[in-house]
Protein backbone atom coordinates (compact mmCIF):
# COMPACT_ATOMS: atom_id res chain seq x y z
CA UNK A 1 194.95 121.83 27.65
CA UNK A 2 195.85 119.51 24.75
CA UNK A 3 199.31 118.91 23.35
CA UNK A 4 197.96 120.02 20.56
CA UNK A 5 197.52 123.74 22.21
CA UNK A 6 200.65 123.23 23.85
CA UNK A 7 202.01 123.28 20.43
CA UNK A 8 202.57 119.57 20.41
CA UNK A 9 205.40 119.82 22.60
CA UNK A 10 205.75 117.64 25.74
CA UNK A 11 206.85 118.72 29.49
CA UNK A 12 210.06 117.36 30.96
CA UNK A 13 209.62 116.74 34.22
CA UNK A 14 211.13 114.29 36.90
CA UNK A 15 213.64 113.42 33.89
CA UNK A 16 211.47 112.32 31.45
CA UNK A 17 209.02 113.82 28.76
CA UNK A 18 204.93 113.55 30.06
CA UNK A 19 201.75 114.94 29.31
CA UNK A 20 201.71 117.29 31.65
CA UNK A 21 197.91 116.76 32.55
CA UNK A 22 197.43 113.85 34.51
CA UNK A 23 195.07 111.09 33.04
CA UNK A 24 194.39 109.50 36.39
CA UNK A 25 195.55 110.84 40.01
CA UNK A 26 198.85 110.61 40.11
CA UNK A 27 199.20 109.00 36.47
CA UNK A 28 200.86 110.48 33.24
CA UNK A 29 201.48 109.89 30.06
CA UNK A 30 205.44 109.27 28.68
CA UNK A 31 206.04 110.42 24.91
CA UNK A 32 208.30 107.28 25.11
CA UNK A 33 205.15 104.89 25.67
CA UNK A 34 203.62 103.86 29.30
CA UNK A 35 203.22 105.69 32.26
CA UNK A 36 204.92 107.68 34.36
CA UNK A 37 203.22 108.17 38.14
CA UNK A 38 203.92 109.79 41.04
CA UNK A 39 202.21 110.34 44.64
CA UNK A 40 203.41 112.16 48.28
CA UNK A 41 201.77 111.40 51.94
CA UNK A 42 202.94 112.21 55.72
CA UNK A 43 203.47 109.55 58.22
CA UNK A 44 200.78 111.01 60.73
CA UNK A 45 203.67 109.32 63.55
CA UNK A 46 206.35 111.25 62.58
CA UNK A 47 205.92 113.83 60.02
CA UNK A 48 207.49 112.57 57.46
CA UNK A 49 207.61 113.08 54.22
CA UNK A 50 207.11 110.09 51.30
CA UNK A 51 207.10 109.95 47.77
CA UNK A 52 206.49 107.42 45.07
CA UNK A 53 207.56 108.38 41.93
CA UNK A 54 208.13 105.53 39.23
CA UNK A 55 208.21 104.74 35.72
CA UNK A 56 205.54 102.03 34.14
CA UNK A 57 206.69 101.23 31.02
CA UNK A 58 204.48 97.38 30.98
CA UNK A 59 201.03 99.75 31.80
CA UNK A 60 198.58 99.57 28.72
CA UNK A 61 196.03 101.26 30.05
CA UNK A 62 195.84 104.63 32.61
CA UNK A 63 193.79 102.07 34.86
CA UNK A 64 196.83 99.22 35.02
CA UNK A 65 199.15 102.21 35.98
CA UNK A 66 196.72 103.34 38.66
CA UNK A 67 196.22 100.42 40.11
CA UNK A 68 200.51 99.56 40.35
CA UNK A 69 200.81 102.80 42.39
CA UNK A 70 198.12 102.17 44.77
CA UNK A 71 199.69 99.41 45.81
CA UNK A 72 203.25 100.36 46.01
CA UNK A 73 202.00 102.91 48.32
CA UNK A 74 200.17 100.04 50.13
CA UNK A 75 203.78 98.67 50.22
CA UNK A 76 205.45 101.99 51.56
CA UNK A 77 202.60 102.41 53.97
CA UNK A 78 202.78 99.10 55.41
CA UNK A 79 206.97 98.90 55.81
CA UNK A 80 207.11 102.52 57.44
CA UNK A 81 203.86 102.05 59.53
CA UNK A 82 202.28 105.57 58.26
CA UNK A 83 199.22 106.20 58.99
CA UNK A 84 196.73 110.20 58.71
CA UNK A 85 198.65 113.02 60.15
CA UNK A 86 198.27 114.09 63.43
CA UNK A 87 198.04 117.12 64.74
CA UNK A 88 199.51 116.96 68.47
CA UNK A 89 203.36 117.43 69.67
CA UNK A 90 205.61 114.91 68.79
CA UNK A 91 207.44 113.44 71.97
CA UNK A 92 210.69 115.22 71.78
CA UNK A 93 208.84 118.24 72.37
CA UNK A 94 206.08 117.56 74.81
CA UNK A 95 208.80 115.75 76.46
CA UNK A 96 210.59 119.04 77.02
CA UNK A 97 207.40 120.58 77.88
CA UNK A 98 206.15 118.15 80.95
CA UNK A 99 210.35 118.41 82.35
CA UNK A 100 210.25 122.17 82.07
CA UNK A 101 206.51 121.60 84.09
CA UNK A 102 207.68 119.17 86.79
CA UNK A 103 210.68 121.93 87.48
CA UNK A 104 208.45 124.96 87.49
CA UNK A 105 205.95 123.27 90.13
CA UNK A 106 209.04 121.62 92.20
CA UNK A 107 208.12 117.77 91.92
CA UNK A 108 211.51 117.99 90.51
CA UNK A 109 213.52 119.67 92.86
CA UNK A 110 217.17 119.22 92.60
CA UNK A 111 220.02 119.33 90.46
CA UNK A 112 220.53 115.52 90.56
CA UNK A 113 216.98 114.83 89.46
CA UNK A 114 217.03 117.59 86.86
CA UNK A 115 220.30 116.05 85.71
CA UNK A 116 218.82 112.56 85.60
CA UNK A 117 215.75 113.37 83.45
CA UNK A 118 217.83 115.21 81.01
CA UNK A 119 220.34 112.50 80.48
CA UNK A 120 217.61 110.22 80.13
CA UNK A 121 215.36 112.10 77.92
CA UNK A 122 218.44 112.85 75.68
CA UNK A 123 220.37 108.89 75.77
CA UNK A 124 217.16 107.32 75.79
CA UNK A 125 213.57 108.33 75.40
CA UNK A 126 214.01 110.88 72.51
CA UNK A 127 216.23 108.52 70.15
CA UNK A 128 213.69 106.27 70.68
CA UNK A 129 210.14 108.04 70.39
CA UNK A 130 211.13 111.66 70.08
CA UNK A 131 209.66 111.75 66.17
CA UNK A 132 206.43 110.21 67.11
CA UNK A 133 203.49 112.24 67.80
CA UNK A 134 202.39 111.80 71.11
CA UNK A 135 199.36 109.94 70.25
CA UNK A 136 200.99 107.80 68.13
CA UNK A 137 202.45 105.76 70.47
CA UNK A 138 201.11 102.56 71.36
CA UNK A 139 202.29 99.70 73.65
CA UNK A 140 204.20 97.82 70.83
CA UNK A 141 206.62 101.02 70.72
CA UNK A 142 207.70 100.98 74.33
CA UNK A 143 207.71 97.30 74.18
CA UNK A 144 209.88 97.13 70.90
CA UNK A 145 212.28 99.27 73.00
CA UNK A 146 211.71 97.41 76.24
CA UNK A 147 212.93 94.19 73.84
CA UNK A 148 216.29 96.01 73.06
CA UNK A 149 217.50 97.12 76.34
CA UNK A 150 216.82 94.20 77.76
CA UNK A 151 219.42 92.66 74.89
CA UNK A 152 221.55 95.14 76.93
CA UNK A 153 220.73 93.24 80.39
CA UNK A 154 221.33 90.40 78.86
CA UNK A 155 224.49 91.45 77.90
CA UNK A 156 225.44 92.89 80.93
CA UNK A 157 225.63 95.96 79.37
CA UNK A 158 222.91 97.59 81.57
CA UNK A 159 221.14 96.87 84.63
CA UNK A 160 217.31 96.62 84.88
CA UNK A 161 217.03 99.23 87.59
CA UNK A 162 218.04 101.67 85.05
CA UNK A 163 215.64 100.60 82.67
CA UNK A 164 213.23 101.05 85.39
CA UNK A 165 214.07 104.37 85.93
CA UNK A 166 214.32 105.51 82.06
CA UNK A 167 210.42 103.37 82.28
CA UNK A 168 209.50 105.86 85.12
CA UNK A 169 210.63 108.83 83.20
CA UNK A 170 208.65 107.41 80.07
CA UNK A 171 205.57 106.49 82.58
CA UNK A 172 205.19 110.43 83.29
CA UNK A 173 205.41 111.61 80.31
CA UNK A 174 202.68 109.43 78.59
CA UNK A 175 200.67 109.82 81.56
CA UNK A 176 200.69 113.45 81.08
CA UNK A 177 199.78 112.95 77.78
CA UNK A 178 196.85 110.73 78.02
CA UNK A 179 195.03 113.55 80.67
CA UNK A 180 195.69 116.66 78.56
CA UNK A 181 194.61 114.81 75.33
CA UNK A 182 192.29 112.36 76.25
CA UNK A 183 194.03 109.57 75.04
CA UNK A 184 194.85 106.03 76.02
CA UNK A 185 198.72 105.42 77.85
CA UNK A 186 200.46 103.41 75.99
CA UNK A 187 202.01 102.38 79.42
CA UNK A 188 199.18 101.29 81.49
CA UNK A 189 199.88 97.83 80.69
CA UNK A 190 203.75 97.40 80.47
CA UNK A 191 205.82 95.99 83.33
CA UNK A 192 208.99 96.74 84.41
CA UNK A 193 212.17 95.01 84.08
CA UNK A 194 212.49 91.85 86.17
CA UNK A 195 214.97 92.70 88.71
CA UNK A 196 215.01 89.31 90.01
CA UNK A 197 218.63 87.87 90.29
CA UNK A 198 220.15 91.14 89.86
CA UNK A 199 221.52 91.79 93.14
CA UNK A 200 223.93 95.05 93.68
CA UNK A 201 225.29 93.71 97.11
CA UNK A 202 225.99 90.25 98.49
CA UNK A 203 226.96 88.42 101.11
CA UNK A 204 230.52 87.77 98.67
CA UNK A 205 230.77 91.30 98.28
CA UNK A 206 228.74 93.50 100.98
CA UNK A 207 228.72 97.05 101.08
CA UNK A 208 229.52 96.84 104.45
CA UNK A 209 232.59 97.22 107.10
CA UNK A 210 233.11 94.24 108.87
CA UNK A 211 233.62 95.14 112.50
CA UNK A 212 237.66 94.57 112.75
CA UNK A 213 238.09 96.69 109.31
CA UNK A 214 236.07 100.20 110.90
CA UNK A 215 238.71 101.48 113.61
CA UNK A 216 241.41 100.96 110.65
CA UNK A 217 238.98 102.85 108.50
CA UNK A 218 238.61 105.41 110.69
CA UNK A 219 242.27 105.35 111.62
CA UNK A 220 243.31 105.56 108.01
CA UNK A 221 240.86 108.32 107.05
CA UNK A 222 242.29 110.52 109.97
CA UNK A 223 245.46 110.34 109.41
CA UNK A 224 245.42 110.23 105.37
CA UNK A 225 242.77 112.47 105.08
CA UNK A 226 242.36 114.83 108.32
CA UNK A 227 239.79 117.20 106.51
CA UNK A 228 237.56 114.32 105.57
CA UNK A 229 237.62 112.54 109.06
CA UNK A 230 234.60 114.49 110.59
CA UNK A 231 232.26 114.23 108.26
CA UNK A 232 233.18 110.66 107.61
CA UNK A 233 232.44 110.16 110.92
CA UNK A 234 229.55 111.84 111.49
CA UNK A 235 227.67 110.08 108.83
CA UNK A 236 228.63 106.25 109.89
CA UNK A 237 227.22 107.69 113.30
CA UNK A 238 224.09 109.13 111.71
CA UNK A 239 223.84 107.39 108.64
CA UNK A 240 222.92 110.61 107.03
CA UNK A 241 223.09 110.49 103.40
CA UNK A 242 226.90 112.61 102.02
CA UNK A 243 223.83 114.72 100.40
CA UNK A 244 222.32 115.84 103.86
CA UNK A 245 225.88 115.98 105.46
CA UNK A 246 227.28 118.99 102.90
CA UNK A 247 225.33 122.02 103.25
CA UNK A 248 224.87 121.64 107.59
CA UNK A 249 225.54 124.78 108.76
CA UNK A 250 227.45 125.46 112.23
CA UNK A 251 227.04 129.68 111.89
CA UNK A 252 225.04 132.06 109.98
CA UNK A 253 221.12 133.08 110.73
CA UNK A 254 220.00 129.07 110.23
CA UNK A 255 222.50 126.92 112.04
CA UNK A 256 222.19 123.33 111.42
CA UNK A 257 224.91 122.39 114.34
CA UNK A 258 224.43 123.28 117.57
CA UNK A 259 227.63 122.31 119.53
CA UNK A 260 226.64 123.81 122.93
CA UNK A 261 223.42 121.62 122.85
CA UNK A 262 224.58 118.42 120.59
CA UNK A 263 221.80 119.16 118.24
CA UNK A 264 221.86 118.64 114.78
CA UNK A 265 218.98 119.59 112.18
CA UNK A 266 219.06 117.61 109.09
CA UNK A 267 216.94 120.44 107.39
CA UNK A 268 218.55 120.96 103.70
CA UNK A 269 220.60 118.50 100.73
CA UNK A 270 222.81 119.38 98.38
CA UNK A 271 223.63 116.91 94.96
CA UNK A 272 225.86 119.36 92.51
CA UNK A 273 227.80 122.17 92.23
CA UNK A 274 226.70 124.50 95.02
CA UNK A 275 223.27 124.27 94.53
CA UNK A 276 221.28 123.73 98.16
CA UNK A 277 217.53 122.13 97.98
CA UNK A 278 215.72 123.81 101.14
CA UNK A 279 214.33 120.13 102.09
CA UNK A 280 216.03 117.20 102.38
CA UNK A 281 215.71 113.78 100.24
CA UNK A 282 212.95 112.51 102.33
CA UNK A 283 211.00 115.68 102.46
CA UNK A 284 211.23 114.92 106.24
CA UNK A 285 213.53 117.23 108.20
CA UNK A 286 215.24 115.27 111.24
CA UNK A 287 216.62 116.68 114.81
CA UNK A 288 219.47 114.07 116.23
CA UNK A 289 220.85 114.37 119.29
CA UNK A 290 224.93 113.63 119.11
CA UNK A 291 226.84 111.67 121.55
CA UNK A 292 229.47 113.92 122.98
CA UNK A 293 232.12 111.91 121.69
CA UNK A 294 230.98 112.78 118.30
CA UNK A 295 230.41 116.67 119.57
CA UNK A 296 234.03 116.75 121.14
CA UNK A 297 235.70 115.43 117.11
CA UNK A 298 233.56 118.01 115.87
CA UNK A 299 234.45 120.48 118.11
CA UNK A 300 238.16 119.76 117.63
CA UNK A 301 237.39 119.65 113.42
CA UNK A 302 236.72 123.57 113.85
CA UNK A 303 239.21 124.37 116.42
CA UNK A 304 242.00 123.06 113.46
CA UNK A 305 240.16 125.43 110.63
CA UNK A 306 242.15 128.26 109.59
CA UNK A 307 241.78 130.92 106.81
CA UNK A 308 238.20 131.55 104.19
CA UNK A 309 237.57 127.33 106.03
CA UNK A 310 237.29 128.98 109.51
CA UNK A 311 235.40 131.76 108.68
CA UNK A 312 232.89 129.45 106.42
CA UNK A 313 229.40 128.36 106.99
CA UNK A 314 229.07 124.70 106.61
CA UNK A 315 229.46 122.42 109.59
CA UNK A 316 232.11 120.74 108.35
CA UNK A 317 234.14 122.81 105.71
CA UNK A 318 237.04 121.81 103.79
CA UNK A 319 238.14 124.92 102.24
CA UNK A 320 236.18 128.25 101.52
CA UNK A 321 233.42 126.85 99.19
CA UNK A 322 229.81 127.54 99.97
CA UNK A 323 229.24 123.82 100.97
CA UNK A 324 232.43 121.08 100.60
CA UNK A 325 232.66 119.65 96.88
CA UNK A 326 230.86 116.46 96.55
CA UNK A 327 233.91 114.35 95.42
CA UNK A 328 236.28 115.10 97.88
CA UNK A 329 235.02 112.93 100.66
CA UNK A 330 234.17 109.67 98.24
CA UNK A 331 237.60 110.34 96.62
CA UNK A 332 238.90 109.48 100.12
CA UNK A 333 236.69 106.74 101.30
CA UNK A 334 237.45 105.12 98.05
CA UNK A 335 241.50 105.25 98.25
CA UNK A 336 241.30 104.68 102.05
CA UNK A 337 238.74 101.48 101.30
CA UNK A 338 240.41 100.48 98.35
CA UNK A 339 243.83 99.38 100.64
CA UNK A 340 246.10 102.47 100.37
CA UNK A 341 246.77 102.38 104.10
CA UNK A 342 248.46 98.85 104.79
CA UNK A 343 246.06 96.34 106.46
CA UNK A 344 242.78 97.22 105.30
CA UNK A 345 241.12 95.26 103.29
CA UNK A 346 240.53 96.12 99.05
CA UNK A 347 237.76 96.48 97.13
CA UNK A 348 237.11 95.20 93.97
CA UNK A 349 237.48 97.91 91.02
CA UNK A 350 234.84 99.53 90.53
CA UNK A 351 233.44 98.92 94.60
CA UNK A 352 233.70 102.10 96.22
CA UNK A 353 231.58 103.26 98.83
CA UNK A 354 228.52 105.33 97.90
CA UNK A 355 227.31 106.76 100.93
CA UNK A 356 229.48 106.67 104.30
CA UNK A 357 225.81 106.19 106.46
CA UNK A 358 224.14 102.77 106.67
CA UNK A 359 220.57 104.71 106.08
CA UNK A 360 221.53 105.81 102.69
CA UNK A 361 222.78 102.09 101.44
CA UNK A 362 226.31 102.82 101.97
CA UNK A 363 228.87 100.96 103.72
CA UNK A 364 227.37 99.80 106.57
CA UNK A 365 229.00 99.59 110.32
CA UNK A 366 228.71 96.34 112.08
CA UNK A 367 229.14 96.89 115.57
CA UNK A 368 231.83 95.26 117.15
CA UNK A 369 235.06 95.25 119.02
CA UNK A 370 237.37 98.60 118.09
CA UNK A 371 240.07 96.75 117.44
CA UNK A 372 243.72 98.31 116.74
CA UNK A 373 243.63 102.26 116.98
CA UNK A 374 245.37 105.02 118.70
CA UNK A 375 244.09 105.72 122.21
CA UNK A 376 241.93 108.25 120.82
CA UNK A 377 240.36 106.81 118.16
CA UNK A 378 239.96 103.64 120.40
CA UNK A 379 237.90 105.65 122.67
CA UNK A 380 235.71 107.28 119.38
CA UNK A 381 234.90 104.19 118.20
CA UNK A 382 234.02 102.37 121.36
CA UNK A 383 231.97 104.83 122.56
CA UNK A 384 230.00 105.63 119.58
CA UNK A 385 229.76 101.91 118.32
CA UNK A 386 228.67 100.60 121.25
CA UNK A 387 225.55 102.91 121.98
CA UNK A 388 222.20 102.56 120.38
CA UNK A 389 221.73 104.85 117.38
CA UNK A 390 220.32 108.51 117.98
């Protein structure tokens, strides 16, 4: 159609009066002289959305105003890294998918672990990649990333361990990826984060009881905290990980605690709320024979229950809860550590005992002389410190 059969009238569009048929792709003619042109694309990466849309007044010729947009769009291309659209999930949501799949077929199997790969998926991973399409990522992504988190170590901001374990995260997901698409991992070839020189305990500052400061410990926790002293004691004996320690059972149809034979079945673990994995950390379960030292404390830990406590399942209960809360027993160890009870030692801010067993990398126990306690708790301490480990 001419603008003749339009009636000699021009279209406004885009703010400006054209021809409204194109005289090259993209390319139209201005009533005011020149060119006006115009082209849209998706970024195959991400999805979006571009447009060139400009006015070429300097054109002469359709061909001049061609060739200007095909290389701004050369330009745009090149700065945003676009390339043909793709037709596979972006990140964000396969992400989501392969979680939701590592759940459902129990390689992730507790609340702490589903807790970690959300936070990490949703602080780290999908801010970074979650609008690329999965088989648009390539190594120079991850490394780009890789380059500003470790600003962060630099810093001191963050710790390369974490990166590690946001890299891990990353690893399964591409991995995942690359099998149900057939495609290359874009992590096959990047390393972790040097963890060289980034030590979390040292010799200046151990995670560890020197052998005169564990009798005050103990002596401290017992009388400060009287709930707390069993299990506090049962895991420097055991070095059970706090996780394995909450949900034992001394009743019910599983017991975990057999008093009478000075068994105990490490069988279950428990990370938040009052959610209980049936397996333990290790997927190994574990039958330890306690001294009868240890059996007699525990013993005399249930004797002093009363109320919902005494009629409770867990082995060592604080109160009526299904298993005891998870803070309550660091909460002590940290104020107890930390120099609350004159004569013991503080820590540091910030240095407060993870685990209270040695096999979890929490304080450790060196063995030594008990030192300055009550008669009883002299007699606990030598007696369990000075025998090998069950």
């Amino acid at each position: 159609m001419t603008r003749a059969e339009l009636g000699g009238r021009w279209v406004r569009r885009w703010d400006d009066l054209l021809d409204p048929r194109p005289v090259a792709p993209g390319v139209y003619r201005r009533k005011a002289g020149g060119y006006h042109v115009r082209a849209r694309w998706t970024d195959g990466r991400t999805g979006r959305k571009f447009e060139v849309r400009r006015v070429v007044p300097q054109a002469k010729r359709p061909h001049d105003a061609a060739a200007w947009l095909a290389a701004e769009i050369d330009r745009v291309k090149a700065r945003n890294g676009t390339t043909a659209p793709a037709e596979l999930p972006r990140f964000a949501d396969y992400a989501a998918t392969i979680f939701d799949r590592e759940v459902a077929e129990g390689r992730i199997a507790s609340a702490a672990g589903r807790e970690k790969w959300s936070t990490i998926l949703r602080a780290h991973l999908v801010p970074a990649f979650g609008d690329l399409f999965v088989d648009r990522i390539v190594s120079a992504d991850v490394e780009a990333w890789k380059g500003t988190y470790g600003r962060r170590i630099r810093a001191g901001e963050a710790k390369p361990a974490t990166g590690n374990t946001i890299l891990s995260v990353l690893r399964v997901v591409t991995a995942a990826a690359a099998d149900e698409f057939d495609l290359r991992d874009p992590m096959r070839r990047v390393r972790p984060f040097d963890t060289r020189g980034h030590r979390t305990y040292t010799d200046d500052s151990p995670n560890s009881l020197a052998p005169a400061d564990l009798p005050r410990f103990l002596a401290a926790m017992r009388s400060r905290f009287p709930g707390r002293y069993a299990i506090t004691l049962l895991g420097f004996v055991t070095g059970l990980r706090p996780s394995s320690l909450r949900p034992l059972r001394r009743r019910g149809p599983s017991p975990d605690l057999d008093l009478e034979a000075g068994v105990l079945l490490v069988r279950q673990s428990h990370t938040r709320r009052c959610e209980v994995m049936p397996a333990t950390k290790t997927g190994r379960d574990q039958r330890i024979r306690l001294p009868a030292e240890l059996v007699t404390v525990l013993r005399d830990h249930v004797a002093a229950l009363t109320g919902r406590a005494a009629a409770s399942d867990p082995a060592v209960p604080e109160h009526h809860r299904r298993v005891p809360a998870g803070r309550g027993p660091g909460q002590a160890l940290r104020r107890v550590r930390r120099g609350d009870r004159p004569g013991l030692p503080g820590d540091p801010a910030g240095d407060a005992p993870h685990d209270a067993g040695p096999g979890a990398g929490g304080r450790r126990v060196r063995r030594g002389d008990p030192g300055d306690l009550g008669p009883r708790h002299r007699d606990d301490a030598a007696a369990l410190l000075d025998r090998p480990r069950p």
